[in-house]
N, C-alpha and C. Protein backbone atom coordinates (compact mmCIF):
# COMPACT_ATOMS: atom_id res chain seq x y z
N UNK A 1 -3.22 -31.50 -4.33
CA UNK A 1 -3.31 -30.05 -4.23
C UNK A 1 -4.70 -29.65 -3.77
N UNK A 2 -5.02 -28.63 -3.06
CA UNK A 2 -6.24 -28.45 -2.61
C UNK A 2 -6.61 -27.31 -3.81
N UNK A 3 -8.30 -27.03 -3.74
CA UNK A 3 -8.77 -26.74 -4.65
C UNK A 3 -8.43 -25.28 -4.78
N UNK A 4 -8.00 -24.50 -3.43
CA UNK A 4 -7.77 -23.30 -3.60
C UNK A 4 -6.34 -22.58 -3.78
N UNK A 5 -5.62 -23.81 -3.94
CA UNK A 5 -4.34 -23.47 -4.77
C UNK A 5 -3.97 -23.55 -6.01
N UNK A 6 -5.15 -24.71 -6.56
CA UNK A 6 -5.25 -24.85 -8.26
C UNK A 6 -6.21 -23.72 -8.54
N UNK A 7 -7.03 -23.00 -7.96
CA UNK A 7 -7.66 -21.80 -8.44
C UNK A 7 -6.81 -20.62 -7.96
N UNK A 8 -5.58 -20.59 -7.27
CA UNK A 8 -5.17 -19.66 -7.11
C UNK A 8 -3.92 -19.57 -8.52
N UNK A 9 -3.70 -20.55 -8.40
CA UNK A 9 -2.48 -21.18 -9.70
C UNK A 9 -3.08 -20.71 -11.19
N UNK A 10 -4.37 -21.09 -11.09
CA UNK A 10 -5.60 -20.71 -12.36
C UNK A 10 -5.22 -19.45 -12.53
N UNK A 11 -5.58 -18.29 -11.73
CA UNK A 11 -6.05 -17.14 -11.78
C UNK A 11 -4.61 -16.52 -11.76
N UNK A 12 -3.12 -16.58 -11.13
CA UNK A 12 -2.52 -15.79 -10.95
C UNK A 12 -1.54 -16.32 -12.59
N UNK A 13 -1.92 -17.40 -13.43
CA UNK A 13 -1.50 -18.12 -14.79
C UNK A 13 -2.18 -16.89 -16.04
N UNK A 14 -3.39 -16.38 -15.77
CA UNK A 14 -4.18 -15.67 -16.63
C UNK A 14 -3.73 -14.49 -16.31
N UNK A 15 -3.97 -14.19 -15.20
CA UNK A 15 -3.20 -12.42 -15.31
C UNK A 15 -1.95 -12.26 -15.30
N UNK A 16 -1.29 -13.02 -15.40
CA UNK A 16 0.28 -12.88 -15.82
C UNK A 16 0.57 -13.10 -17.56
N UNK A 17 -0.26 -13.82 -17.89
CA UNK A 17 -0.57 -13.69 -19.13
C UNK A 17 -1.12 -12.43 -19.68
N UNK A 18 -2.47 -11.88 -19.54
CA UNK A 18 -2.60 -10.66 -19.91
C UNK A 18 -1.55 -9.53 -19.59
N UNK A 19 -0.74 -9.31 -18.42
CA UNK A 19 -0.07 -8.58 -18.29
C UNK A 19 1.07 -8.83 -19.56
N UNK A 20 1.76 -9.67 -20.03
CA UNK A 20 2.58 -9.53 -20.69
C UNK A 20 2.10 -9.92 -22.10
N UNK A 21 1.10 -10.05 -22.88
CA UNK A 21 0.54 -9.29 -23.46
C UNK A 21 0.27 -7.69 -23.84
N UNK A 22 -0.23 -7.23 -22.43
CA UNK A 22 -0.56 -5.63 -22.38
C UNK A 22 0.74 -4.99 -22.48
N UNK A 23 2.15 -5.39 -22.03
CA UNK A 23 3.12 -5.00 -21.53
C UNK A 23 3.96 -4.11 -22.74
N UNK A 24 3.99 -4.75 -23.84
CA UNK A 24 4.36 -4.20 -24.92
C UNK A 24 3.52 -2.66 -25.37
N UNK A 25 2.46 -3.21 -25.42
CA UNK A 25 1.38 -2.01 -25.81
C UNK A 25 1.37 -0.68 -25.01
N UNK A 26 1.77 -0.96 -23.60
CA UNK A 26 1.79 -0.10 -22.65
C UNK A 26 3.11 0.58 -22.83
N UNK A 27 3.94 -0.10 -22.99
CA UNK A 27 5.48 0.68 -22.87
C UNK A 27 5.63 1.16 -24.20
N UNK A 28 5.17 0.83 -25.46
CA UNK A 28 5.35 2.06 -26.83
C UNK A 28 4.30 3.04 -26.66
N UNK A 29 3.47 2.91 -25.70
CA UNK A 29 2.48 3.97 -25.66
C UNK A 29 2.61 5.08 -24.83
N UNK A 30 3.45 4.85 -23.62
CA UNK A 30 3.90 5.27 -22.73
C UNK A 30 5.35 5.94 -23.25
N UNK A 31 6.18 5.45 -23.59
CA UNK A 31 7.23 5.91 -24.03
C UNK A 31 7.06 7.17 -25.47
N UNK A 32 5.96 6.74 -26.06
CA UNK A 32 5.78 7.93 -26.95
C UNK A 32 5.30 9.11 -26.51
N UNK A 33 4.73 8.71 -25.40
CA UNK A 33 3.85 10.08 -24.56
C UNK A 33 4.68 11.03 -23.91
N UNK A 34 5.64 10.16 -23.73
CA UNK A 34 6.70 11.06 -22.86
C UNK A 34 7.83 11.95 -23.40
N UNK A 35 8.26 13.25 -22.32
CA UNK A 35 9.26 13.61 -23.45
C UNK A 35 10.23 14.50 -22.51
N UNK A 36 11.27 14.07 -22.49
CA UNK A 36 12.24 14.68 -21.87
C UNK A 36 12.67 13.90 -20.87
N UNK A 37 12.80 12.55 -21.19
CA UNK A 37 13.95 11.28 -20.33
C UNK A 37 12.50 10.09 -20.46
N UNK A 38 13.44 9.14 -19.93
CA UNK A 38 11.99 7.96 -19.48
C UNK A 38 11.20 8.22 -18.82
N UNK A 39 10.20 7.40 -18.97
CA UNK A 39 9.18 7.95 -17.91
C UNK A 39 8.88 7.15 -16.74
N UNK A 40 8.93 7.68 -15.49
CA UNK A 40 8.53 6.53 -13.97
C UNK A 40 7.34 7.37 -13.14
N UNK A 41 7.54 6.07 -12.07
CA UNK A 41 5.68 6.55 -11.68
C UNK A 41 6.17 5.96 -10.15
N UNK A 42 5.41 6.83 -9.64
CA UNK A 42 5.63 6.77 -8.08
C UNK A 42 3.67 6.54 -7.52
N UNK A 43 3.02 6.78 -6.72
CA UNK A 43 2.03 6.10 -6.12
C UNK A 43 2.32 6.83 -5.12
N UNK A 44 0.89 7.65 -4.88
CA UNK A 44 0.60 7.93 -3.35
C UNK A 44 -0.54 7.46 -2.59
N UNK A 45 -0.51 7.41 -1.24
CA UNK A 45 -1.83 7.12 -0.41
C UNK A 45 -1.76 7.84 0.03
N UNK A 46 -3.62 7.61 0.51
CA UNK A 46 -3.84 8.54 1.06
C UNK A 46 -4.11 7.95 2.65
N UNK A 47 -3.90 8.95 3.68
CA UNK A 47 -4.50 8.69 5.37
C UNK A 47 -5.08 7.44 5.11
N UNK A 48 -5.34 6.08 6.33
CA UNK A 48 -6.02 5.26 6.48
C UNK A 48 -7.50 5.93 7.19
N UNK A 49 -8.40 5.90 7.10
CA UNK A 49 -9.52 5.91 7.38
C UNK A 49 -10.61 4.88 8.07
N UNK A 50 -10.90 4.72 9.51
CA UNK A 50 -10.99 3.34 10.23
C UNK A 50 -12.67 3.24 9.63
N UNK A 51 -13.50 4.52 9.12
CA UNK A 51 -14.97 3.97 8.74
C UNK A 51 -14.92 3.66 7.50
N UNK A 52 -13.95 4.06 6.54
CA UNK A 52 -14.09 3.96 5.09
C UNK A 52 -13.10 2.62 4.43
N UNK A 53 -13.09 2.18 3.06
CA UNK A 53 -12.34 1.52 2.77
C UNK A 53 -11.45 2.02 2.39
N UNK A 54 -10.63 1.29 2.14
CA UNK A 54 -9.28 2.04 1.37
C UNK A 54 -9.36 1.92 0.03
N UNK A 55 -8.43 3.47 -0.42
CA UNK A 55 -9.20 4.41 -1.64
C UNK A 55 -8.06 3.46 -2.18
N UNK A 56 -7.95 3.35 -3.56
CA UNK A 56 -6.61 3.03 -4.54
C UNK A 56 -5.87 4.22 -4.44
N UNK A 57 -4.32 3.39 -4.54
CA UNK A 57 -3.41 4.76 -5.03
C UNK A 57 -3.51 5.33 -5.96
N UNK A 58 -2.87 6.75 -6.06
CA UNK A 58 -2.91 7.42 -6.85
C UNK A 58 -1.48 7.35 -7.90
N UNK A 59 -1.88 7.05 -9.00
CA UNK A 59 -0.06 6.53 -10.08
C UNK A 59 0.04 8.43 -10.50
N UNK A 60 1.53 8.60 -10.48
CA UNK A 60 1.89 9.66 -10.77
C UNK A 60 3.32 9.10 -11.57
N UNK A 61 2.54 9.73 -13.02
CA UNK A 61 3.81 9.24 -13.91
C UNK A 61 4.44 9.99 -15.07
N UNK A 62 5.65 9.93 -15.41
CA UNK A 62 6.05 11.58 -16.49
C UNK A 62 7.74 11.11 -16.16
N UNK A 63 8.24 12.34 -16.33
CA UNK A 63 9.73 12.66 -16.28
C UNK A 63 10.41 12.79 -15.31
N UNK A 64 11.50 12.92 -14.67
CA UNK A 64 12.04 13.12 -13.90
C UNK A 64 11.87 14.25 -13.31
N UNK A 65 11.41 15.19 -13.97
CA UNK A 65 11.37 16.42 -13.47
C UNK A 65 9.47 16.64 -12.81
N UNK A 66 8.68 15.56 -13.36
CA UNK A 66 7.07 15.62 -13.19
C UNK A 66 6.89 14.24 -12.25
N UNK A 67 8.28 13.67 -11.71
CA UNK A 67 7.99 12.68 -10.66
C UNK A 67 8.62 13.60 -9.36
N UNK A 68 9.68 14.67 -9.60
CA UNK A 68 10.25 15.16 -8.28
C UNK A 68 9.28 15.76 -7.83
N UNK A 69 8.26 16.93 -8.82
CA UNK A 69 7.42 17.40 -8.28
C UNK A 69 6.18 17.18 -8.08
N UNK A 70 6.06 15.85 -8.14
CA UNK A 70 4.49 15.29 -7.38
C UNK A 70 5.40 14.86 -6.16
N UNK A 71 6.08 14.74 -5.87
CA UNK A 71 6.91 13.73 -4.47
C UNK A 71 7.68 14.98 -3.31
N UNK A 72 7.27 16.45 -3.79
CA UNK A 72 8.36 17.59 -3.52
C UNK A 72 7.83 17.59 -2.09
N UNK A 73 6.16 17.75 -1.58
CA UNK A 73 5.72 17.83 -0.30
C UNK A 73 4.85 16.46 0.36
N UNK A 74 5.67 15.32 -0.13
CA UNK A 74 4.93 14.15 0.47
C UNK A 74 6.27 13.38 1.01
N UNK A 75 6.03 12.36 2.05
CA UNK A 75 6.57 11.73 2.64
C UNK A 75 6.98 9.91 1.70
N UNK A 76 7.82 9.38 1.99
CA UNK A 76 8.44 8.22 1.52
C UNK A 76 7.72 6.84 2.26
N UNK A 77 6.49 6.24 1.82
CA UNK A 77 6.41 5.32 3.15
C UNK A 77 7.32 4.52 2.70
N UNK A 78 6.99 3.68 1.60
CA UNK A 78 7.66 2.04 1.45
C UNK A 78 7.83 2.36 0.02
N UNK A 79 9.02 1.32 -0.12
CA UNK A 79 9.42 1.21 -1.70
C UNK A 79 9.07 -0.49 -1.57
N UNK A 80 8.22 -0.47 -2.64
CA UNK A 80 8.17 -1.60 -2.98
C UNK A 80 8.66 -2.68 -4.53
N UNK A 81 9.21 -3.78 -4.24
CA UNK A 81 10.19 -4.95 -5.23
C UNK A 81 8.95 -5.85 -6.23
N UNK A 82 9.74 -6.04 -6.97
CA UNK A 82 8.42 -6.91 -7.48
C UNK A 82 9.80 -8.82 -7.64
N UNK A 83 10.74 -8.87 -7.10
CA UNK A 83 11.64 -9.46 -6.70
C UNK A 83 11.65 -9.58 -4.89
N UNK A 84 12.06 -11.23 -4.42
CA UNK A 84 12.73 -11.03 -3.57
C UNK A 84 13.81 -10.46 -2.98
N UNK A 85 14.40 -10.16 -1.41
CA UNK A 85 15.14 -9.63 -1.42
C UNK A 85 15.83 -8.34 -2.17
N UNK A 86 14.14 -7.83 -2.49
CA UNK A 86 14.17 -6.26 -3.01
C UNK A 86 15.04 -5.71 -4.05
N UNK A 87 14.53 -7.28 -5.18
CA UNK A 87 15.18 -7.41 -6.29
C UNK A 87 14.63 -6.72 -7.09
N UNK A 88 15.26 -6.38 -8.39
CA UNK A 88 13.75 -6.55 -9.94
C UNK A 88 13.27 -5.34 -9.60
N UNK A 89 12.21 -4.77 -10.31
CA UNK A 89 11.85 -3.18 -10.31
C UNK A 89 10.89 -2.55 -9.17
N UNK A 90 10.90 -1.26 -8.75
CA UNK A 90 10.52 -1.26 -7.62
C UNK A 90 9.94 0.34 -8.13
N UNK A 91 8.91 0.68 -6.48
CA UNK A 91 8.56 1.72 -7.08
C UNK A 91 8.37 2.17 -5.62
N UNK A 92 8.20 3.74 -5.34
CA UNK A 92 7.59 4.47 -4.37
C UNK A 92 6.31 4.26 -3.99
N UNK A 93 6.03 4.12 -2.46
CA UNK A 93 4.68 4.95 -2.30
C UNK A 93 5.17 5.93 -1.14
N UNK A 94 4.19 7.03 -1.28
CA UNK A 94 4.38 8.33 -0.75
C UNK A 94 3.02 8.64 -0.35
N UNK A 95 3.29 9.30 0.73
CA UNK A 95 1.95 9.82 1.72
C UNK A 95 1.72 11.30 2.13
N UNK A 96 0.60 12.21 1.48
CA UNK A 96 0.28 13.06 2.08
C UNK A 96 0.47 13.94 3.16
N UNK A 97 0.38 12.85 4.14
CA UNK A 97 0.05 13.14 5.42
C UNK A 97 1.21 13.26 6.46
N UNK A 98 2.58 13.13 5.79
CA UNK A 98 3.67 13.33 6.47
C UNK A 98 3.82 11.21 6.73
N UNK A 99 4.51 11.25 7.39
CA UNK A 99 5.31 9.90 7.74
C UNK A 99 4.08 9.09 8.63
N UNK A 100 4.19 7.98 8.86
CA UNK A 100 3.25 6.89 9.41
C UNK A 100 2.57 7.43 10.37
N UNK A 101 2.10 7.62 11.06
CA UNK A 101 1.68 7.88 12.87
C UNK A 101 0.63 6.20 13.60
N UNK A 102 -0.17 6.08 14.30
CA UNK A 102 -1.01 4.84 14.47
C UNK A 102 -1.90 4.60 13.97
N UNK A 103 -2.70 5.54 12.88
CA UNK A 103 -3.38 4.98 12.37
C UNK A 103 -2.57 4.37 10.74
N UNK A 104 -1.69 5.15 10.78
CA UNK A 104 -1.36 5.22 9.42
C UNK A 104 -1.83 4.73 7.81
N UNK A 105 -1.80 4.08 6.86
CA UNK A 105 -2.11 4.32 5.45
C UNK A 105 -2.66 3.23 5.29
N UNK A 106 -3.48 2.93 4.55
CA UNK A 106 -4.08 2.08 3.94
C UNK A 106 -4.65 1.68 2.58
N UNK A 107 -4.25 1.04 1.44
CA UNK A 107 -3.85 1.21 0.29
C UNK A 107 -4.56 -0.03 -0.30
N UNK A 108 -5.23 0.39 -1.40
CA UNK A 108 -5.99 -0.95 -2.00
C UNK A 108 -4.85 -0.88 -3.27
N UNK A 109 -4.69 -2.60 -3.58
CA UNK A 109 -3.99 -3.10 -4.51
C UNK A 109 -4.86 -3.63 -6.13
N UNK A 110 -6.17 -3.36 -5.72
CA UNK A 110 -7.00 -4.36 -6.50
C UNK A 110 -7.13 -3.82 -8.03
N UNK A 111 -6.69 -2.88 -8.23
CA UNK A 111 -6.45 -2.28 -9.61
C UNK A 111 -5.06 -1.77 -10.19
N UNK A 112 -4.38 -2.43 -9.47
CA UNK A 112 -2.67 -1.99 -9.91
C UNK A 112 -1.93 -3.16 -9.76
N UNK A 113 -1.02 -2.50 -10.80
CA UNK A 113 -0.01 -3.98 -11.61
C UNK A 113 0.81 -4.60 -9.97
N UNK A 114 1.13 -3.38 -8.92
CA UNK A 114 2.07 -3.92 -7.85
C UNK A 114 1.15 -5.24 -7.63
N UNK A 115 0.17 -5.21 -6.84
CA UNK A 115 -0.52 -6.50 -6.22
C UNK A 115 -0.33 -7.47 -7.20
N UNK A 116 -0.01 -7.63 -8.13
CA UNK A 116 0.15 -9.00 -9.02
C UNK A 116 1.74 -9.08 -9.17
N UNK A 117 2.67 -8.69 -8.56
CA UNK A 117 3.97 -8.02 -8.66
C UNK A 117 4.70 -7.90 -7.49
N UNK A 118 3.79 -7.88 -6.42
CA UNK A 118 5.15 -7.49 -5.15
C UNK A 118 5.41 -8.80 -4.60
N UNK A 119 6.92 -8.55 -4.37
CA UNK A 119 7.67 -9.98 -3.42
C UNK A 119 8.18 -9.73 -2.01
N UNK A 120 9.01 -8.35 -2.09
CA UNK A 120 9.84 -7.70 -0.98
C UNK A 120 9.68 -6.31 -0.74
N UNK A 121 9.73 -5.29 0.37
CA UNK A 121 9.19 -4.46 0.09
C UNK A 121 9.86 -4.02 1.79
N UNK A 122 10.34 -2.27 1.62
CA UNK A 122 11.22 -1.59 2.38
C UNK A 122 10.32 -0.29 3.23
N UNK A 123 10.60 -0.21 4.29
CA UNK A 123 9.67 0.99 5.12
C UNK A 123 10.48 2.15 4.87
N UNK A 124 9.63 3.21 4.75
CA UNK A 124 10.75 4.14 5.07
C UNK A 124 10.58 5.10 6.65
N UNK A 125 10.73 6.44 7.11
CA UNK A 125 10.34 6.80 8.15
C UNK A 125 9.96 6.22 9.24
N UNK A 126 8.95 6.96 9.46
CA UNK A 126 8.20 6.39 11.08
C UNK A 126 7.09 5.03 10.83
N UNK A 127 7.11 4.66 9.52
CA UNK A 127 6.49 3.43 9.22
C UNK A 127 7.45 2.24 9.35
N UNK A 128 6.76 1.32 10.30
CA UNK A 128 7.10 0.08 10.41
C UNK A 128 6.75 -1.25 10.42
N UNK A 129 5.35 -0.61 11.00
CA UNK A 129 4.22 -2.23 10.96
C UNK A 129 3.41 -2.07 9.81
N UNK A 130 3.43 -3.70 9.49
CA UNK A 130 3.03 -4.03 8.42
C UNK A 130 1.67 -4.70 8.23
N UNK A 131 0.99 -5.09 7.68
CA UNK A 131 -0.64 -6.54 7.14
C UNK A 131 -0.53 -6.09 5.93
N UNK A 132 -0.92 -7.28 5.16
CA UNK A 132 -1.24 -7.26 3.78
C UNK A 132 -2.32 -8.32 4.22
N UNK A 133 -3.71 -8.34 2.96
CA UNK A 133 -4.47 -9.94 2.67
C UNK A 133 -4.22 -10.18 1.41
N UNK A 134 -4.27 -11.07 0.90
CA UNK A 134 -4.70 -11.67 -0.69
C UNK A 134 -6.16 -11.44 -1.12
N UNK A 135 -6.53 -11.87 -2.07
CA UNK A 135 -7.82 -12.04 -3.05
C UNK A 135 -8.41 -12.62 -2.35
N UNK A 136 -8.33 -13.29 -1.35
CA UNK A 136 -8.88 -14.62 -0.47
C UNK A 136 -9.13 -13.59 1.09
N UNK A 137 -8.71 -13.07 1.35
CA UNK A 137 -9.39 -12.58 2.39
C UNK A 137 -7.96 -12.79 3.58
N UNK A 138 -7.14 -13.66 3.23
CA UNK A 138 -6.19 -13.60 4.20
C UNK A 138 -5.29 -12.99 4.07
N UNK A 139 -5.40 -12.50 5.87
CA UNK A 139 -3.87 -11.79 6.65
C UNK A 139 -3.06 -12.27 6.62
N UNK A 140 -1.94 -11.56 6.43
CA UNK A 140 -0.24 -11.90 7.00
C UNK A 140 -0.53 -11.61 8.27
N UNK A 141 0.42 -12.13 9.24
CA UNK A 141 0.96 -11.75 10.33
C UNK A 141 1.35 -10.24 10.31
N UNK A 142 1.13 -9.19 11.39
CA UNK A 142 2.03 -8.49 11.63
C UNK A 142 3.62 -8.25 11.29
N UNK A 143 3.82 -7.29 10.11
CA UNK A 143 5.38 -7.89 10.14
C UNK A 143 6.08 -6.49 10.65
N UNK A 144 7.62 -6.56 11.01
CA UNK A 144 7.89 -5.33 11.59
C UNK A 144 9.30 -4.98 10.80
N UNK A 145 9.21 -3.65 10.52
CA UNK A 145 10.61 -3.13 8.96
C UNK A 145 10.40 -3.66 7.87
N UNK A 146 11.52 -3.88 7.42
CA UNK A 146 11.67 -4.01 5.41
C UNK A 146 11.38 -5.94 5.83
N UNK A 147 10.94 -6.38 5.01
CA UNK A 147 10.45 -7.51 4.42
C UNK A 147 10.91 -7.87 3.50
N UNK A 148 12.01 -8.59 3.44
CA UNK A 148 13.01 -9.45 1.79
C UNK A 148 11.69 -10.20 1.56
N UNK A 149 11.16 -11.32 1.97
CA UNK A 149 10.15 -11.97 0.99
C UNK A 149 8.38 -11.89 1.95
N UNK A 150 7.21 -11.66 1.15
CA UNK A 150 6.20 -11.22 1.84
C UNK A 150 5.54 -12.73 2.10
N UNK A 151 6.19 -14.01 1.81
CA UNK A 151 5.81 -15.25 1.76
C UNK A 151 4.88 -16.08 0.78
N UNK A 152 4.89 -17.04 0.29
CA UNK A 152 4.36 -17.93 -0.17
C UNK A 152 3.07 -17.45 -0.79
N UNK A 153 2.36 -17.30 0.59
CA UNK A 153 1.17 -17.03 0.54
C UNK A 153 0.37 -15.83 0.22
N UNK A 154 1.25 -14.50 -0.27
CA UNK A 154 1.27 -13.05 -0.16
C UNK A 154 2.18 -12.83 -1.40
N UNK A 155 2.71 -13.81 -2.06
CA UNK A 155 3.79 -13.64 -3.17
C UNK A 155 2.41 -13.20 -4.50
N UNK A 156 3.41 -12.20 -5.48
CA UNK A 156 2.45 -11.68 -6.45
C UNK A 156 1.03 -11.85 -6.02
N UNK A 157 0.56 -11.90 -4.87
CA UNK A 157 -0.90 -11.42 -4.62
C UNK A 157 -1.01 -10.88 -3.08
N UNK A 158 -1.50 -9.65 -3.34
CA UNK A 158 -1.22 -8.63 -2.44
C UNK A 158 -2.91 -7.81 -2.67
N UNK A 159 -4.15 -7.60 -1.89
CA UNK A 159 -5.09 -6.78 -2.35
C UNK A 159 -5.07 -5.58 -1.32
N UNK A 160 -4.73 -5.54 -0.03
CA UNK A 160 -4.74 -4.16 0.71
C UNK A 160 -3.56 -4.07 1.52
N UNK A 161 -3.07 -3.54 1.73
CA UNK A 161 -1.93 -3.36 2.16
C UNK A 161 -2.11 -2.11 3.53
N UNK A 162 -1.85 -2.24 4.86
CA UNK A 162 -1.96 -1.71 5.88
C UNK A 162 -0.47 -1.36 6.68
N UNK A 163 -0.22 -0.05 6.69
CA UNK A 163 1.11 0.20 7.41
C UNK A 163 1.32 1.58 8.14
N UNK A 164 2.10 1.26 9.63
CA UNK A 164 1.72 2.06 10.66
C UNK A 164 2.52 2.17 11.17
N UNK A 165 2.73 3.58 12.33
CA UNK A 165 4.20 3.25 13.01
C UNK A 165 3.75 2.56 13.76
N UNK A 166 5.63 2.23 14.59
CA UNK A 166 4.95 0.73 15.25
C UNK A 166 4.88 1.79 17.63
N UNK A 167 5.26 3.06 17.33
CA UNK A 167 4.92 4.02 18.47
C UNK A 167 4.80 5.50 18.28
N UNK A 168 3.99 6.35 19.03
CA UNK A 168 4.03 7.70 18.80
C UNK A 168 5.00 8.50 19.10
């Protein structure tokens, strides 16, 4: 095995551990907070920005009635799986700025549960092209539409995520 798959093996062994640890604590804490159905959380980005980095999403989370209306004047980019073949639980991201155009969105993963979590993952609108890197600095290929598996190498580690239409 090379050394940067036993440190990738290392590192993605520990935060899967803390996550399900935290997991309990989070969902009686969360579930008590809430009131008037379960509670879900959708994620928005914001515009990609070619001088700046990309900001983290924004988690928007509550009731059914406090997820329609953060989502009432934003666009659908991608739903993303934390399963292949857009299995297992999934969540919105939504954009500001209306639907993809060429520069389109750009989304840091480095503080949210998705990047330790996504497998498969669906476009919606005028978004089609895809890049993700890992913790490591590497690109995917260009990918084009919904994506059943983000590969091997992009599985539960995901740190920026880049998506655009693929014409004006």
């Amino acid at each position: 095995m090379r050394i940067r798959s036993i440190r990738r093996l290392l590192v993605h062994a520990l935060v899967m551990t803390a996550l399900l640890v935290a997991a309990p604590l989070a969902t009686s804490a969360s579930a008590s907070a809430t009131t008037g159905g379960p509670e879900k959380c959708i994620f928005i980005a914001d515009k990609a920005d070619p001088n700046r980095k990309p900001k983290p999403l924004r988690k928007v989370c509550g009731n059914e009635k406090t997820v329609a209306s953060a989502v009432a004047d934003r666009s659908l980019l991608m739903t993303f799986y934390e399963h292949a073949n857009f299995g297992g639980g999934s969540s919105g991201i939504y954009g500001d700025y209306g639907t993809c155009d060429a520069a389109g969105y750009t989304f840091d993963f480095s503080a949210r549960y998705w990047g330790w979590a996504l497998s498969s993952f669906r476009v919606h609108g005028r978004c089609w092209l895809t890049d993700y890197n890992d913790r490591w600095g590497t690109w995917s290929p260009t990918r084009a539409g919904p994506v059943p598996y983000v590969g091997d190498e992009w599985n539960d580690d995901i740190m920026t995520f880049k998506i655009r239409a693929q014409w004006i």
